[in-house]
PDB file of N, CA and C in Angstrom:
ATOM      1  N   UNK A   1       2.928 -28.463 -27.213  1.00  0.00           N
ATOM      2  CA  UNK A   1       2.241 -28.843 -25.994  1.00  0.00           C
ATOM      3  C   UNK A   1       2.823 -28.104 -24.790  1.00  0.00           C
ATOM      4  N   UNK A   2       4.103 -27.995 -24.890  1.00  0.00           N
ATOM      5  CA  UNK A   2       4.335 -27.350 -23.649  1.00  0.00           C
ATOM      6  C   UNK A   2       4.321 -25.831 -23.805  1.00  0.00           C
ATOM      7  N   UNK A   3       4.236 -24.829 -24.657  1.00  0.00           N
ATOM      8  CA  UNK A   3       3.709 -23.669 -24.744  1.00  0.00           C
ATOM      9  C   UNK A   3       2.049 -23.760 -24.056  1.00  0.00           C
ATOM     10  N   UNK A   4       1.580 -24.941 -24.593  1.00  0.00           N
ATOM     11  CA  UNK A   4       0.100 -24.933 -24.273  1.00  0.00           C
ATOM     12  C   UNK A   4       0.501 -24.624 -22.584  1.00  0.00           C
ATOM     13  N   UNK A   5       0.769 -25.430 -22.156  1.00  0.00           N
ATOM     14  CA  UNK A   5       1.111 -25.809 -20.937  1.00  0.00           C
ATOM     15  C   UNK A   5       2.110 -24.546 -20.037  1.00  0.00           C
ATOM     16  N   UNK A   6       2.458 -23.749 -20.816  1.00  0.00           N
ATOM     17  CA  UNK A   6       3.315 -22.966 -19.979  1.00  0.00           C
ATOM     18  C   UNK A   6       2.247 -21.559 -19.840  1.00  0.00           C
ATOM     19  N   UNK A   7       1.803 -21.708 -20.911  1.00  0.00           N
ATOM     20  CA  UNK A   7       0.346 -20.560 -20.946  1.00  0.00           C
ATOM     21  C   UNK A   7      -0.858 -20.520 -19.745  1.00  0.00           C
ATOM     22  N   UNK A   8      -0.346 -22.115 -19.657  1.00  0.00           N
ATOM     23  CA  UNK A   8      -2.235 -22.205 -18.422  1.00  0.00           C
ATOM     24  C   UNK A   8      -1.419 -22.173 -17.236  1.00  0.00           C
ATOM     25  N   UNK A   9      -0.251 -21.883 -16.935  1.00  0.00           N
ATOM     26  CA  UNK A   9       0.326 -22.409 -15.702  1.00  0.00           C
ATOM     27  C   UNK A   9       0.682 -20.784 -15.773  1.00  0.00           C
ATOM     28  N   UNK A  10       0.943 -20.150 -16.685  1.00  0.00           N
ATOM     29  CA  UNK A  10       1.178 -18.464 -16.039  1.00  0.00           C
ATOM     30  C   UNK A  10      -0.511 -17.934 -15.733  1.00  0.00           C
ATOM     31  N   UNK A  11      -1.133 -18.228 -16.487  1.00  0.00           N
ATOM     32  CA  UNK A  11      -2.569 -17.794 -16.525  1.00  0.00           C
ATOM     33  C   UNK A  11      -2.979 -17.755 -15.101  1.00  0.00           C
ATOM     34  N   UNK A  12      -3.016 -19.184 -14.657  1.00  0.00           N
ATOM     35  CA  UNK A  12      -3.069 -19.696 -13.084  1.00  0.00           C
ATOM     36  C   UNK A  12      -2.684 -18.649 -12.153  1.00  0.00           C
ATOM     37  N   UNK A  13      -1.185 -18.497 -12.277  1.00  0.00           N
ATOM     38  CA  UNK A  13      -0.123 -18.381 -11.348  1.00  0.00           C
ATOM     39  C   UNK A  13      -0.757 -16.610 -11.369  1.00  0.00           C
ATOM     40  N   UNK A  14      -1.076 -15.949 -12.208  1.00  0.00           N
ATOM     41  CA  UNK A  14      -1.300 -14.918 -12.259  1.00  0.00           C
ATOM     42  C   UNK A  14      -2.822 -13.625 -11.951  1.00  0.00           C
ATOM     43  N   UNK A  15      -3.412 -15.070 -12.011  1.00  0.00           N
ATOM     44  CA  UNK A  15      -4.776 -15.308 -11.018  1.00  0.00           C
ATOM     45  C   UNK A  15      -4.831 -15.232  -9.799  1.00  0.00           C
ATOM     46  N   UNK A  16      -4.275 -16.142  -9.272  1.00  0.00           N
ATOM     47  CA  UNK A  16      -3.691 -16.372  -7.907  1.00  0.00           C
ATOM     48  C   UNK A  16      -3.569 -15.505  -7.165  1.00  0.00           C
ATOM     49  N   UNK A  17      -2.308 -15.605  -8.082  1.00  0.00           N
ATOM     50  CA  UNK A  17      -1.509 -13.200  -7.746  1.00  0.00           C
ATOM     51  C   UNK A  17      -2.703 -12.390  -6.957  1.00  0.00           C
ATOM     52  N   UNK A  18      -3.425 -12.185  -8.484  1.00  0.00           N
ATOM     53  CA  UNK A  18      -4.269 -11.125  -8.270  1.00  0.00           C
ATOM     54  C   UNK A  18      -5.774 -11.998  -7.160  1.00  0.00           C
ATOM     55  N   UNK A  19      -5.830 -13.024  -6.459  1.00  0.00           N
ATOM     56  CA  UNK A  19      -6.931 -13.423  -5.692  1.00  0.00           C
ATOM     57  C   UNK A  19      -5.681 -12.840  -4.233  1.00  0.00           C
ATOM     58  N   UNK A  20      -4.669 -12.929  -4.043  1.00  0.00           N
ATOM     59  CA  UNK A  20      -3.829 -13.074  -2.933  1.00  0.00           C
ATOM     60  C   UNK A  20      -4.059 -11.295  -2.497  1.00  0.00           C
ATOM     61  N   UNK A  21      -3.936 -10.765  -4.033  1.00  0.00           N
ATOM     62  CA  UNK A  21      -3.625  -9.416  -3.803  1.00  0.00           C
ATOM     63  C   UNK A  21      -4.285  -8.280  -2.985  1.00  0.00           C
ATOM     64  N   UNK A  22      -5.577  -9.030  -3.806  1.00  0.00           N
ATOM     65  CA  UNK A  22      -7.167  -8.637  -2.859  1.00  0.00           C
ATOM     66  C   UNK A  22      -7.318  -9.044  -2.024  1.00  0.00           C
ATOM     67  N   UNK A  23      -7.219 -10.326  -1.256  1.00  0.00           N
ATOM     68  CA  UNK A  23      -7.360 -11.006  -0.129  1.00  0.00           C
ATOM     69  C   UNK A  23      -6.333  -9.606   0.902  1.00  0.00           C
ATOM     70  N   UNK A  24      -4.778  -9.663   0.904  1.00  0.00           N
ATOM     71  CA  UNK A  24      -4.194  -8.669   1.616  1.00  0.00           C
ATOM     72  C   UNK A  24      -5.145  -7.177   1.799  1.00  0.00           C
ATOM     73  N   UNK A  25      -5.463  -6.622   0.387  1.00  0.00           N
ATOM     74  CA  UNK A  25      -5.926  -5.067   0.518  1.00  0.00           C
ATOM     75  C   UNK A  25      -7.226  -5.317   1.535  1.00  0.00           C
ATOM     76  N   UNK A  26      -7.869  -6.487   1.236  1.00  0.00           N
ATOM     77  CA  UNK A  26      -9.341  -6.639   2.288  1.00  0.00           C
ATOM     78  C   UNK A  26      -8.979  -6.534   3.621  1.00  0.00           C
ATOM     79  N   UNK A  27      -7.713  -7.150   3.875  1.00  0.00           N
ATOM     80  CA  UNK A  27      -7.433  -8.170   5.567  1.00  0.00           C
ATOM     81  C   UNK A  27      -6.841  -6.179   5.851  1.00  0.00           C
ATOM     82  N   UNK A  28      -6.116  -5.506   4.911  1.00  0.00           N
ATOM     83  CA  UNK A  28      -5.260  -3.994   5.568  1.00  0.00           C
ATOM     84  C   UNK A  28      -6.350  -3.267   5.971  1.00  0.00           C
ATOM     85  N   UNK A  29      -7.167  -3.707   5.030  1.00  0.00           N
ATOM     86  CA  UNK A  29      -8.318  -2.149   5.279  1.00  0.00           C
ATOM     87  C   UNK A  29      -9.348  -2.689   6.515  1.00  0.00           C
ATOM     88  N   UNK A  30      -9.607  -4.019   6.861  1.00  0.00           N
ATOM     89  CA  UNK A  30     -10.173  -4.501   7.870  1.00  0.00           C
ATOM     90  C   UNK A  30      -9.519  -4.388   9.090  1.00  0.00           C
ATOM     91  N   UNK A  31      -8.385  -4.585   9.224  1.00  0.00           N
ATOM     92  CA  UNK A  31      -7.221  -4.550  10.231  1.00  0.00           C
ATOM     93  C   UNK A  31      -7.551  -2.348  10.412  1.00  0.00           C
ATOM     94  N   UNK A  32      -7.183  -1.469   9.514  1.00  0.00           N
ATOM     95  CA  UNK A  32      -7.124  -0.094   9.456  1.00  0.00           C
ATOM     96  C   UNK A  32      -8.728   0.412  10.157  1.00  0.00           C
ATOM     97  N   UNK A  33     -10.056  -0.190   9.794  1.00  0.00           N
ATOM     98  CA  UNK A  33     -11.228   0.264  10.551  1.00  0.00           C
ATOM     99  C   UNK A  33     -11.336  -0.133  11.976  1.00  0.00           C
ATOM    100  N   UNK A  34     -10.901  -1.688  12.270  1.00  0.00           N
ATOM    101  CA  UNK A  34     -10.354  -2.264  13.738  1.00  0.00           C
ATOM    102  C   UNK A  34      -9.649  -1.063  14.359  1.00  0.00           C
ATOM    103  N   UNK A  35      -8.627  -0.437  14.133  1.00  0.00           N
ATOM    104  CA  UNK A  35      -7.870   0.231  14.915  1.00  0.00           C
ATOM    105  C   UNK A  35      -8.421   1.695  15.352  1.00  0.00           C
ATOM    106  N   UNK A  36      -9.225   1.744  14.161  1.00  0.00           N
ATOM    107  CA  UNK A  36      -9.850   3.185  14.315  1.00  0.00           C
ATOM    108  C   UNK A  36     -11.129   3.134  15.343  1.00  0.00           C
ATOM    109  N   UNK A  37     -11.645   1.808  14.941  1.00  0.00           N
ATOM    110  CA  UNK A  37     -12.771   1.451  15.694  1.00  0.00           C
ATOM    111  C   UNK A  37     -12.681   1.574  17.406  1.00  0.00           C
ATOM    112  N   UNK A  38     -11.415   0.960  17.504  1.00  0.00           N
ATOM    113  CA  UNK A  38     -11.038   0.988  19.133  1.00  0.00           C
ATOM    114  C   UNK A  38     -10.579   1.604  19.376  1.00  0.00           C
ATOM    115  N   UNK A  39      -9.429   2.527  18.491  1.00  0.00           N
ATOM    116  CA  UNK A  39      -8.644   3.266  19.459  1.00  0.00           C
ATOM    117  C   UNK A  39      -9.484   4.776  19.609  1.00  0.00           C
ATOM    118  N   UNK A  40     -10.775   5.028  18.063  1.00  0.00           N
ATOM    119  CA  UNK A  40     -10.884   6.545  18.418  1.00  0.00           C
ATOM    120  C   UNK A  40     -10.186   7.779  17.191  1.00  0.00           C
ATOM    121  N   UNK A  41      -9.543   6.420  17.160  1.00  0.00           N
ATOM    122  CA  UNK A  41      -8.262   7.909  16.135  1.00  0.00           C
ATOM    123  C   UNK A  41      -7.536   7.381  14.792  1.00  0.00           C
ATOM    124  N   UNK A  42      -7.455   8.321  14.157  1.00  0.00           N
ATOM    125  CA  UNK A  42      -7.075   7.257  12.801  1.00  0.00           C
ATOM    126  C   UNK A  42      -5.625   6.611  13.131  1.00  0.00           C
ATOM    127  N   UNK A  43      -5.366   5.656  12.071  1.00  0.00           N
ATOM    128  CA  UNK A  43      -3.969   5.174  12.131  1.00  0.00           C
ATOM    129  C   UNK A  43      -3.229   6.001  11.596  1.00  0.00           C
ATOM    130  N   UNK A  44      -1.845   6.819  12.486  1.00  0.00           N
ATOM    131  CA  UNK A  44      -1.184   7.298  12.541  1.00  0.00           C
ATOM    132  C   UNK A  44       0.148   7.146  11.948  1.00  0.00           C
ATOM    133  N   UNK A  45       0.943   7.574  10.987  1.00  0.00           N
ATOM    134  CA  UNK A  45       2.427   6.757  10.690  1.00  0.00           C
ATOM    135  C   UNK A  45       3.376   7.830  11.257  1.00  0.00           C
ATOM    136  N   UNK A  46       4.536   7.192  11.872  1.00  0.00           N
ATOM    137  CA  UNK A  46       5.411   7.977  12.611  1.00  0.00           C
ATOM    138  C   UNK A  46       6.823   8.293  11.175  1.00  0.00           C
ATOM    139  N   UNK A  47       7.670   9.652  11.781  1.00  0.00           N
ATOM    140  CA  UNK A  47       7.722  10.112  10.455  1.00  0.00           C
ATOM    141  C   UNK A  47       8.907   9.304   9.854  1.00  0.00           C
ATOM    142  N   UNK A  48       9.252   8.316  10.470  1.00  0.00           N
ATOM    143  CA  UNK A  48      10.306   7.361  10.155  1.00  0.00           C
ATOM    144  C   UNK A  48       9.551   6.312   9.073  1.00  0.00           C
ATOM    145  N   UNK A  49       8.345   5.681   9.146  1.00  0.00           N
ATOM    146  CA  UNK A  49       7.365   5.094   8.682  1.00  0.00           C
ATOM    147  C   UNK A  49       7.040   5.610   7.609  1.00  0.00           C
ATOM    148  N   UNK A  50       6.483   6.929   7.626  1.00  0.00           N
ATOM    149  CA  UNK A  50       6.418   7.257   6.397  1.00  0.00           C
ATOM    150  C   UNK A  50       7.513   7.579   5.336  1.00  0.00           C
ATOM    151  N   UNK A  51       8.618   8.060   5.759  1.00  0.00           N
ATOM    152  CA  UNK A  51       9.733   8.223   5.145  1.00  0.00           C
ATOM    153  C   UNK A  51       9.854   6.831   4.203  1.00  0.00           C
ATOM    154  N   UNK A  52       9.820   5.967   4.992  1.00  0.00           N
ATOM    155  CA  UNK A  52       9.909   4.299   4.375  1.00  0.00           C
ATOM    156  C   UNK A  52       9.027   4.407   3.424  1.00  0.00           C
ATOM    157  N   UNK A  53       8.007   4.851   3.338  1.00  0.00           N
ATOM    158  CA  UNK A  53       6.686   4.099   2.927  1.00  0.00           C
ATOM    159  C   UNK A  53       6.882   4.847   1.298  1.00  0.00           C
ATOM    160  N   UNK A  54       7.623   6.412   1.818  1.00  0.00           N
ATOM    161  CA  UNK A  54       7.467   7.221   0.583  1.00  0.00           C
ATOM    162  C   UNK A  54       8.505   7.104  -0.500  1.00  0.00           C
ATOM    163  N   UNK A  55       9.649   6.347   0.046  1.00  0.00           N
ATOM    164  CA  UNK A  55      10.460   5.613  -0.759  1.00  0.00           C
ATOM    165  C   UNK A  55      10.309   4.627  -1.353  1.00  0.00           C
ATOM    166  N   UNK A  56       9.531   3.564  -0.697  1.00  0.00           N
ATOM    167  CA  UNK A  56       8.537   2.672  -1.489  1.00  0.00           C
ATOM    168  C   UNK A  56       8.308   3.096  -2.595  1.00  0.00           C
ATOM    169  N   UNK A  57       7.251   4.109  -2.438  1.00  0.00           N
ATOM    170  CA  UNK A  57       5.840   4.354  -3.373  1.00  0.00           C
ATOM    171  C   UNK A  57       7.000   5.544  -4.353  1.00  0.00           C
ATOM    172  N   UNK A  58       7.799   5.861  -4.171  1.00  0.00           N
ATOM    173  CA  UNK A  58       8.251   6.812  -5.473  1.00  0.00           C
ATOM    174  C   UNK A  58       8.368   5.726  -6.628  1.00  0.00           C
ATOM    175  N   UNK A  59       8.687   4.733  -7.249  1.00  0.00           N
ATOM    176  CA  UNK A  59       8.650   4.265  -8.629  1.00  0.00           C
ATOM    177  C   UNK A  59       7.252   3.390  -9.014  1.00  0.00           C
ATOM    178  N   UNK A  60       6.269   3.868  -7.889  1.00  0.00           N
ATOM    179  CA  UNK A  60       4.486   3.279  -7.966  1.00  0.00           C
ATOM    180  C   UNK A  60       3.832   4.415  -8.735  1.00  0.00           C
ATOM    181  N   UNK A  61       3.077   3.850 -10.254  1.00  0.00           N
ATOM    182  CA  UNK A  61       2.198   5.148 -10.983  1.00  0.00           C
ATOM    183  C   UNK A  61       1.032   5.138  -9.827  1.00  0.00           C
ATOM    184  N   UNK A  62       0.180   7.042  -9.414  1.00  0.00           N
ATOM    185  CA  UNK A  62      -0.045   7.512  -8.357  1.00  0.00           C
ATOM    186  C   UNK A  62      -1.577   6.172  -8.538  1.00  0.00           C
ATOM    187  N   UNK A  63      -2.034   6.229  -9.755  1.00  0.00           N
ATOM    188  CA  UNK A  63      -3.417   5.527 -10.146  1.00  0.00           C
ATOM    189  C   UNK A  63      -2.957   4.518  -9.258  1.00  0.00           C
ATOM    190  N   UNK A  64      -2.105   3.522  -9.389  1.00  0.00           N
ATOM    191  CA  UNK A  64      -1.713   2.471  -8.786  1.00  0.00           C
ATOM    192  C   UNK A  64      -2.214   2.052  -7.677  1.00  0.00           C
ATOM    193  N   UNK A  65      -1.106   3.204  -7.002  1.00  0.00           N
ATOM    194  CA  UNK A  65      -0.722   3.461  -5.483  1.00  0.00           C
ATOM    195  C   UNK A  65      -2.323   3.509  -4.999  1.00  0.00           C
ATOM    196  N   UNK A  66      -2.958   4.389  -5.412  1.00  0.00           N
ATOM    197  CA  UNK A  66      -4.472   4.821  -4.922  1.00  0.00           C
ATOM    198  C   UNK A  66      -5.600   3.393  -4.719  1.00  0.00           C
ATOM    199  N   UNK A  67      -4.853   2.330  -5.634  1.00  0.00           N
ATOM    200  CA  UNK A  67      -5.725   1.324  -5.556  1.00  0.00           C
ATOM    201  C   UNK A  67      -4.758   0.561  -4.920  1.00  0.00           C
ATOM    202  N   UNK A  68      -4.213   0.478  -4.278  1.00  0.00           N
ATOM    203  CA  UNK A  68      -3.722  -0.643  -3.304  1.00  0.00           C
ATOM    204  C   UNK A  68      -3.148  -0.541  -1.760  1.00  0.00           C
ATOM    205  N   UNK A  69      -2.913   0.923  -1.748  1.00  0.00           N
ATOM    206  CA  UNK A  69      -2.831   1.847  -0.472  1.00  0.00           C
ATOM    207  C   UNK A  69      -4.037   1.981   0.188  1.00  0.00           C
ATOM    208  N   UNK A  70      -3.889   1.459   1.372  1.00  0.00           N
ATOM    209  CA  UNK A  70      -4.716   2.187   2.937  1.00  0.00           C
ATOM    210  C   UNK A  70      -4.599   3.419   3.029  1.00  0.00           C
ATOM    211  N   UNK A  71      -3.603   3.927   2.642  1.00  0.00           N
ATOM    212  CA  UNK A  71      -3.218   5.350   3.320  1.00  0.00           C
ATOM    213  C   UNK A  71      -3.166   6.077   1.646  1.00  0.00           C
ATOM    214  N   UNK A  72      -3.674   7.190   1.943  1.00  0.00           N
ATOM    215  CA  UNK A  72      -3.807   8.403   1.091  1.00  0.00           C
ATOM    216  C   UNK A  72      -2.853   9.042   0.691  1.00  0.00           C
ATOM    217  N   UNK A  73      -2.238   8.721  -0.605  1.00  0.00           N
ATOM    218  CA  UNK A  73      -1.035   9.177  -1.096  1.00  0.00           C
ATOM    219  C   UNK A  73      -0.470  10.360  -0.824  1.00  0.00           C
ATOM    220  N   UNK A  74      -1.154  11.350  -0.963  1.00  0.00           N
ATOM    221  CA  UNK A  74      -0.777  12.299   0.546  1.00  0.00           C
ATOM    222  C   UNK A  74      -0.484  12.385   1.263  1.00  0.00           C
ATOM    223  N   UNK A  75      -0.247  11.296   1.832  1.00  0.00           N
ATOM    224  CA  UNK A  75       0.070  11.251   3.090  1.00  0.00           C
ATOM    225  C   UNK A  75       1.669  10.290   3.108  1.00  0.00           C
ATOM    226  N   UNK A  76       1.900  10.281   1.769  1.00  0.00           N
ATOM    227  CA  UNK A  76       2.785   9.186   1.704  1.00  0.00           C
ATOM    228  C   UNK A  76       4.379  10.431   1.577  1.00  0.00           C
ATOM    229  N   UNK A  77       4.073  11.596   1.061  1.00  0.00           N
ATOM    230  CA  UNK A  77       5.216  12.832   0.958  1.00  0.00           C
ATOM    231  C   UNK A  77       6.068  12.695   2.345  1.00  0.00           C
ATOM    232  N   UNK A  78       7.296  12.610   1.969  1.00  0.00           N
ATOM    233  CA  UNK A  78       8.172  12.634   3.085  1.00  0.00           C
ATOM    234  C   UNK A  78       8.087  13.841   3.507  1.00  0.00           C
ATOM    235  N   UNK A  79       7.815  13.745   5.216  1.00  0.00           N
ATOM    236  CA  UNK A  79       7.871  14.728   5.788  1.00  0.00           C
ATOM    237  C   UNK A  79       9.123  15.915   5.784  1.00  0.00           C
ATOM    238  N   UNK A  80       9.771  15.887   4.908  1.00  0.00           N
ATOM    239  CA  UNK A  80      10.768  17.010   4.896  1.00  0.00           C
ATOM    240  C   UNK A  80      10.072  17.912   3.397  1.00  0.00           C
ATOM    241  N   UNK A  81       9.135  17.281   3.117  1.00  0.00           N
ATOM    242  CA  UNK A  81       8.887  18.153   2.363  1.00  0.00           C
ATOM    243  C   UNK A  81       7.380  18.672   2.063  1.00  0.00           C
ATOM    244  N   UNK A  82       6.954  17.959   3.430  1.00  0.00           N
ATOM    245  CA  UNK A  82       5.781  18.329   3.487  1.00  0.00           C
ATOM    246  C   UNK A  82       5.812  20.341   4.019  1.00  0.00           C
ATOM    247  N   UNK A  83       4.776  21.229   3.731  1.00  0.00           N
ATOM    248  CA  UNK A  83       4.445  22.425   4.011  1.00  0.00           C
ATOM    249  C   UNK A  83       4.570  22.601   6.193  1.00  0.00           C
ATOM    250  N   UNK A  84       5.645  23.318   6.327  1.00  0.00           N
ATOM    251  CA  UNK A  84       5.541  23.445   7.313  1.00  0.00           C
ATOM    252  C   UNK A  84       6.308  22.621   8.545  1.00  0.00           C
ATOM    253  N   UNK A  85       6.953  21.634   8.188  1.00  0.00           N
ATOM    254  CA  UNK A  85       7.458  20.738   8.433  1.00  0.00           C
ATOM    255  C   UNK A  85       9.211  21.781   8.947  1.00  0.00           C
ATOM    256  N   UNK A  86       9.861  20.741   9.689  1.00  0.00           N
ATOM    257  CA  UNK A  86      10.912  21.445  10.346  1.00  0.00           C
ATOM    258  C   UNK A  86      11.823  20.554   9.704  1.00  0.00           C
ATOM    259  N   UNK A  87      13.254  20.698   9.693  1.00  0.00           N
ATOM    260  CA  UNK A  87      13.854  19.703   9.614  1.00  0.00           C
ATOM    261  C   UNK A  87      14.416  18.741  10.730  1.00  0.00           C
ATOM    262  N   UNK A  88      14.937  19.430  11.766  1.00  0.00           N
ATOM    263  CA  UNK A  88      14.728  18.808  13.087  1.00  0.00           C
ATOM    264  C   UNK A  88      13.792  18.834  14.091  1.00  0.00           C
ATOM    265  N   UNK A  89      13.316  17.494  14.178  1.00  0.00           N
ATOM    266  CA  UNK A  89      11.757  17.118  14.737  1.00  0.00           C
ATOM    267  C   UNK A  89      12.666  16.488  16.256  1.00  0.00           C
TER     268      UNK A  89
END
């Protein structure tokens, strides 16, 4: 009984997850057209931001990343190694 029971309570819990998960990617990408909407210009990450972001996303498979990222994995390369890039900015 309590296998029964430990089964419907991960099942749940893992549902959830994935209703919460979507709820966030909806509210980022609604929040990301808002900004563009008003300001004119896309949302911008400063290169400290992305640095963060690309340390994040290095142990994320890219398929992943592509489905849960606002921002275009491309865009996620730390700027020191992006083409063209300086090292002192």
């Amino acid at each position: 009984m309590f296998q029964w029971l430990k089964r419907r309570l991960t099942g749940w819990a893992a549902a959830r997850q994935l209703q919460e998960i979507a709820r966030l990617q909806q509210e980022a990408l609604l929040l990301k057209a808002e900004w563009e909407r008003t300001t004119g210009e896309p949302l911008k990450l400063s290169p400290e931001q992305r640095r963060r972001l690309a340390e994040k996303a290095k142990g994320i498979d890219p398929e992943t990343l592509r489905q849960v990222s606002v921002f275009d994995p491309a865009e996620l390369i730390e700027p020191d190694h992006e083409p063209g890039s300086t090292e002192n900015r």
